[in-house]
Protein backbone atom coordinates (compact mmCIF):
# COMPACT_ATOMS: atom_id res chain seq x y z
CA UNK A 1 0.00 0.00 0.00
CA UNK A 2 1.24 3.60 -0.68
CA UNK A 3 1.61 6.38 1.75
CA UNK A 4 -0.85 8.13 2.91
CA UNK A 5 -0.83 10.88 0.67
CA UNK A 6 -2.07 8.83 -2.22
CA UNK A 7 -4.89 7.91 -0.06
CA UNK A 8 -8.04 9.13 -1.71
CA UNK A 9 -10.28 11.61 0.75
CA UNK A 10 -13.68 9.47 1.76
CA UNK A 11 -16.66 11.22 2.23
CA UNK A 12 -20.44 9.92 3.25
CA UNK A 13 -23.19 11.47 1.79
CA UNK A 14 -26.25 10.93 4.29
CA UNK A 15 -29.45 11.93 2.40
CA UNK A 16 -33.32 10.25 2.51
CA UNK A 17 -33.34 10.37 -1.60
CA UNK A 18 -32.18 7.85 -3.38
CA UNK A 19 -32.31 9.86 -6.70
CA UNK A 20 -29.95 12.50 -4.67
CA UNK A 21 -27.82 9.84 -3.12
CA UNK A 22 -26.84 8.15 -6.74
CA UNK A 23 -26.45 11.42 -8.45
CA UNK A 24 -24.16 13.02 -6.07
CA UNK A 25 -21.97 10.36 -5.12
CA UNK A 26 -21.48 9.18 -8.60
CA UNK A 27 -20.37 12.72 -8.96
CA UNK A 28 -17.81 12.91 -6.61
CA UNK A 29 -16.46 9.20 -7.32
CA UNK A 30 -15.66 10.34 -10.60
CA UNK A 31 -13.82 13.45 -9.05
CA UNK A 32 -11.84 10.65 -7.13
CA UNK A 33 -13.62 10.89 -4.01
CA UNK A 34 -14.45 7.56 -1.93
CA UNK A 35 -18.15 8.13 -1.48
CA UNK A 36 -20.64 5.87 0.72
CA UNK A 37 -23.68 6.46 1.16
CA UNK A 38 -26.61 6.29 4.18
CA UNK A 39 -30.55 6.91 4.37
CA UNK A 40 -30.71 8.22 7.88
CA UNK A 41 -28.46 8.71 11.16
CA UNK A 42 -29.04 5.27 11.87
CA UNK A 43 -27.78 3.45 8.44
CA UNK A 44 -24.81 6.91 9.08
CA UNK A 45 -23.30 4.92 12.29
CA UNK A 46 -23.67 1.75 10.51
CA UNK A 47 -21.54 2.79 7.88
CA UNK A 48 -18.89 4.81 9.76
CA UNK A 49 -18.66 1.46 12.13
CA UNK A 50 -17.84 -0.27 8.86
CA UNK A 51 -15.23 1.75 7.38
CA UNK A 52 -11.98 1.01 7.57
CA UNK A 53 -10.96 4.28 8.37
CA UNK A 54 -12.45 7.73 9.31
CA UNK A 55 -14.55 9.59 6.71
CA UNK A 56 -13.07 12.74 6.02
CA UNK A 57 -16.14 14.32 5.62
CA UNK A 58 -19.75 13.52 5.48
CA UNK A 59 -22.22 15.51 3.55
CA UNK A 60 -25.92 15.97 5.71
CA UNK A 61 -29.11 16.64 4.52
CA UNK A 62 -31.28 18.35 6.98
CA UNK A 63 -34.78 17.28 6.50
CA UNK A 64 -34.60 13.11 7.23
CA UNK A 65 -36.97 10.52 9.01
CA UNK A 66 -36.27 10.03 12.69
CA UNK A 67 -32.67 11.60 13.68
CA UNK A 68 -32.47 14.60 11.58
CA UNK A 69 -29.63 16.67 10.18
CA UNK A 70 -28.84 19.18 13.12
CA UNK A 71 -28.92 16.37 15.58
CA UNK A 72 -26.54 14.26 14.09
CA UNK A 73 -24.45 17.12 13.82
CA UNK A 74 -24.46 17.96 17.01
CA UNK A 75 -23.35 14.66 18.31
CA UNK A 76 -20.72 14.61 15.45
CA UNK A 77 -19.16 17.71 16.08
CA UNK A 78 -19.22 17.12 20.01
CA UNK A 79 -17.20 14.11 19.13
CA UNK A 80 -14.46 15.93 17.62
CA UNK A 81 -15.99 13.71 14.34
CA UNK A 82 -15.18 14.12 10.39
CA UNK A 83 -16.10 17.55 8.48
CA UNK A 84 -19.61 18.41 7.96
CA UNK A 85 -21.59 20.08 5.24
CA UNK A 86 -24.79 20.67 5.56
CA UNK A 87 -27.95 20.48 2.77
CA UNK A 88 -30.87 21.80 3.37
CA UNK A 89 -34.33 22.02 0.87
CA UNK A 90 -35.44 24.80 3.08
CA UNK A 91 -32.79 27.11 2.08
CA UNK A 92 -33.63 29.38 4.94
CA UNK A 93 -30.77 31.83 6.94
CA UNK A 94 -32.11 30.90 9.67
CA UNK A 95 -30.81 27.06 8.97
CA UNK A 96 -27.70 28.04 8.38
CA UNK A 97 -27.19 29.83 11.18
CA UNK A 98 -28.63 26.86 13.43
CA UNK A 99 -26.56 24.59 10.81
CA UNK A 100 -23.59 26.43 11.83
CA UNK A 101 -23.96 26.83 15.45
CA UNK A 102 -23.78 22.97 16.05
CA UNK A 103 -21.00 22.29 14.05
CA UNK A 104 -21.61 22.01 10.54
CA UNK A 105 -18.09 23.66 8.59
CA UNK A 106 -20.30 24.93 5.33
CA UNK A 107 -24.31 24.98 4.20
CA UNK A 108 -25.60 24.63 0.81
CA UNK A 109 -29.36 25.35 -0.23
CA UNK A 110 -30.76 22.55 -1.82
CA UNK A 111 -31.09 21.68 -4.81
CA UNK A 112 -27.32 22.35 -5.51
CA UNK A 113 -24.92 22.13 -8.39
CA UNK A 114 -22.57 19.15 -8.11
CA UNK A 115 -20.09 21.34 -8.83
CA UNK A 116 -20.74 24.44 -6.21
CA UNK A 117 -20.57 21.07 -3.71
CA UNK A 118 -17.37 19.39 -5.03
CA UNK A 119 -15.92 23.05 -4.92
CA UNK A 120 -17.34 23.30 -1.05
CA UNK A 121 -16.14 19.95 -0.31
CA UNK A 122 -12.23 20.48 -1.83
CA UNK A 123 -12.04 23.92 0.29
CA UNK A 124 -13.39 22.40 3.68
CA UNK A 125 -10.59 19.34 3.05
CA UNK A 126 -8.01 21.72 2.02
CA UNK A 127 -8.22 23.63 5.39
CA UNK A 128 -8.96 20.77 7.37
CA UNK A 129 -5.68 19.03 5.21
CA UNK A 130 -3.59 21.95 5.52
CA UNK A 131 -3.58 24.05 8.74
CA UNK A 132 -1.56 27.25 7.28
CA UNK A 133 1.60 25.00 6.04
CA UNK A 134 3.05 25.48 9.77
CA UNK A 135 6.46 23.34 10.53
CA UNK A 136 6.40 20.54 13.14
CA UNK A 137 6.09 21.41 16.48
CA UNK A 138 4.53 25.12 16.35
CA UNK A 139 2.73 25.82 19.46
CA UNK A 140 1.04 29.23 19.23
CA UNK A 141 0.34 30.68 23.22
CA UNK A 142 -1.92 33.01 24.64
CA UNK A 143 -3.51 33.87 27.87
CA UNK A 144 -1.95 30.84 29.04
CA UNK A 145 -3.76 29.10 25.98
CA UNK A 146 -2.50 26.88 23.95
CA UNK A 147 -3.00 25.90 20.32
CA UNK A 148 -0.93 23.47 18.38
CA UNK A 149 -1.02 24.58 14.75
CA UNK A 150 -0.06 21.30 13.33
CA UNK A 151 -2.58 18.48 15.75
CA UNK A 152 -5.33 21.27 15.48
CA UNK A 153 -5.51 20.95 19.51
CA UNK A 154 -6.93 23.75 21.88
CA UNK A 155 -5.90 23.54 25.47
CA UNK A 156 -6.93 25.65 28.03
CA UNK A 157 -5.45 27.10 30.70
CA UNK A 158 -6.36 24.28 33.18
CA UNK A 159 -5.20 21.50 30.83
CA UNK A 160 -8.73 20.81 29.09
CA UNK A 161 -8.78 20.16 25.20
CA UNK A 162 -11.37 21.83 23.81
CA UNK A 163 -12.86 20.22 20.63
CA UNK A 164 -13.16 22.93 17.36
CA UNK A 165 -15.12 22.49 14.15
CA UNK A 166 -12.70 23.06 10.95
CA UNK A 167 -14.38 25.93 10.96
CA UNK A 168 -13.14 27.46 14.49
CA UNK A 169 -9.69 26.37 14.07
CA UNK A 170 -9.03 28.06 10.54
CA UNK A 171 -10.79 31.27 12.35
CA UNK A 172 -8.65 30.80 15.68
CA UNK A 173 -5.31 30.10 13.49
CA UNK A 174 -6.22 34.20 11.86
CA UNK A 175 -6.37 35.04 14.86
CA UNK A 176 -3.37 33.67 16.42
CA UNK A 177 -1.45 34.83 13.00
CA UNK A 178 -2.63 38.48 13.23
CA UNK A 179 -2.98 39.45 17.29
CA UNK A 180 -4.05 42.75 18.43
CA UNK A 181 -4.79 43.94 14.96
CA UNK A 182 -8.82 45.12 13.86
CA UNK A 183 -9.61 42.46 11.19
CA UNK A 184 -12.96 42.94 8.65
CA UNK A 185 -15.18 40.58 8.50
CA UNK A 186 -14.37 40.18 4.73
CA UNK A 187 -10.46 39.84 5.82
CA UNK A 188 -11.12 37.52 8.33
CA UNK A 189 -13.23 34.85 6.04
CA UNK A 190 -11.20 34.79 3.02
CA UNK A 191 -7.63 34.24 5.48
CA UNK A 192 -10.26 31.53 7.19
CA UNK A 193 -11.53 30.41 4.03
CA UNK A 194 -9.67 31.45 0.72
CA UNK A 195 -11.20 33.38 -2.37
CA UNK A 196 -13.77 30.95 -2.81
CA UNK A 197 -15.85 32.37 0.01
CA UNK A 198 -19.01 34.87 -0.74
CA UNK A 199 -17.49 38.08 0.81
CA UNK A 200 -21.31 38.76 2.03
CA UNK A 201 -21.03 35.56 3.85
CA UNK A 202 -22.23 36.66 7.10
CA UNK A 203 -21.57 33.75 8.74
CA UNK A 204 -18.31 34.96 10.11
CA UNK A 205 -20.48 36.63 13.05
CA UNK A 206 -21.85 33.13 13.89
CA UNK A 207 -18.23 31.41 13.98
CA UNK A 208 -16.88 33.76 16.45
CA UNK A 209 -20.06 33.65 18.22
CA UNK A 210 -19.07 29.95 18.62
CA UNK A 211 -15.16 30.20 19.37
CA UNK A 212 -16.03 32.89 21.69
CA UNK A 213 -18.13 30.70 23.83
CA UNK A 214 -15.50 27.91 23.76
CA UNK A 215 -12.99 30.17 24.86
CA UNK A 216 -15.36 32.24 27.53
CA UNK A 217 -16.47 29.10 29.14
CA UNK A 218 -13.44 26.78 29.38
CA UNK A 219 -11.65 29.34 31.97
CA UNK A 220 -13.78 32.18 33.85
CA UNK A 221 -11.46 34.75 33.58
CA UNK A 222 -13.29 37.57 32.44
CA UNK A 223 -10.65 38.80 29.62
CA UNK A 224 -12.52 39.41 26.49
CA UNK A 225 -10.40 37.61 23.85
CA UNK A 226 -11.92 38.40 21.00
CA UNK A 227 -13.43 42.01 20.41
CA UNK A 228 -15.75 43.61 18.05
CA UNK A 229 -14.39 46.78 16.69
CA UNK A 230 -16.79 49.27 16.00
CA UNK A 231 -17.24 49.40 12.09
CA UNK A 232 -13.67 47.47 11.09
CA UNK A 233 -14.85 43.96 12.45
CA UNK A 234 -12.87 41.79 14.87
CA UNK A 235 -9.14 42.31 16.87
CA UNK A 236 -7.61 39.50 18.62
CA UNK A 237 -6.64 41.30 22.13
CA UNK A 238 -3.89 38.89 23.42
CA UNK A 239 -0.26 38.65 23.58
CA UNK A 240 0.86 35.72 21.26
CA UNK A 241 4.28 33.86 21.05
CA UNK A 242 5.46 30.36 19.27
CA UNK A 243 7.34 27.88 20.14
């Protein structure tokens, strides 16, 4: 077997239509995806039990029988689990926001181009596959924080890892990158996300919303980390060194 570079990235696309299910993932298998393929959450765990490996990133329709979409990824997420984009039918901003909020990394309005998805699904891997090009070893510190730039790990002050989303991290590494300077919310997502990004894309706003909280409840000590600057956008306040 070759190394894992020459691994091809799997992804599971859970969706309740068939007719969705075979068009998509023949799609992406001839993109050279690894593609399975689940009706529901249940027939989901069932198939990531039966991989030989991790999926690196499983595609979720929001609207299913029994479990649906923002409950499984809750639980996902909350397990540190594979990437997540999110379908919905309802194509309301209100479900992305909700989408967002319990993990999802992206949200696409359904029905969607193949293509606008393979294009979502090669920029979530790519940040997810590449954390910034750091060397070995970089630890970025601050506020007694920790974050390893190269594991993608979080540690608090008082030793806890704190689980991020792909999203949080490639926000967070900005941050760490550009401390105690006011950031726009346009700068900020295309650092966080590249120029494929909508540059109305207000779901910047909810990210930090999220990171904030992580940060603001792991350690109660009142220092506001991240602050909104009036009409520029965001500014990291802390210190930050590497090691």
């Amino acid at each position: 077997m070759g190394n894992g570079s020459t691994i091809m990235p799997s992804i599971l696309l859970v969706d309740d239509d068939p007719g969705i299910r075979d068009l998509v993932s023949d799609f992406l298998s001839k993109h050279g995806y690894q593609v399975a393929t689940a009706e529901d959450g249940v027939a989901m765990d069932r198939a990531m039990a039966e991989a030989g490996r991790p999926f690196d990133l499983v595609v979720l329709d929001l609207m299913m029988p029994g479990e649906n979409g923002l409950e499984i990824a809750r639980r996902l997420s909350a397990k540190g689990g594979p990437a997540i984009i999110m379908l919905s039918a309802m194509g309301e901003d209100s479900d992305r926001i909700i989408g967002l909020e319990v993990g999802a990394d992206d949200y696409l309005p359904k029905p969607c181009n193949p293509r606008e998805l393979l294009a979502r699904i090669r920029a979530v891997l790519r940040r997810r596959q590449d954390p910034g090009g750091e060397p070995g070893g970089v630890i970025a510190e601050f506020a007694g924080w920790s974050l390893d730039l190269v594991r993608r790990e979080l540690t608090s002050p008082d030793g806890v890892l704190i689980t991020l989303s792909d999203g949080e991290f490639s926000l967070l590494r900005v941050f760490v990158e550009q401390p105690q300077t006011p950031l726009t919310r346009e700068g900020l997502l295309e650092l966080a996300r590249g120029r494929e990004t909508d540059s109305y894309d207000r779901s910047i706003d909810v990210q930090i919303s999220r990171l904030r909280r992580k940060l603001d409840g792991a350690v109660q000590n009142h220092e506001e980390l991240i602050r909104t600057v009036r009409n520029e956008g965001y500014m990291f306040t802390p210190k930050v060194t590497r090691r």
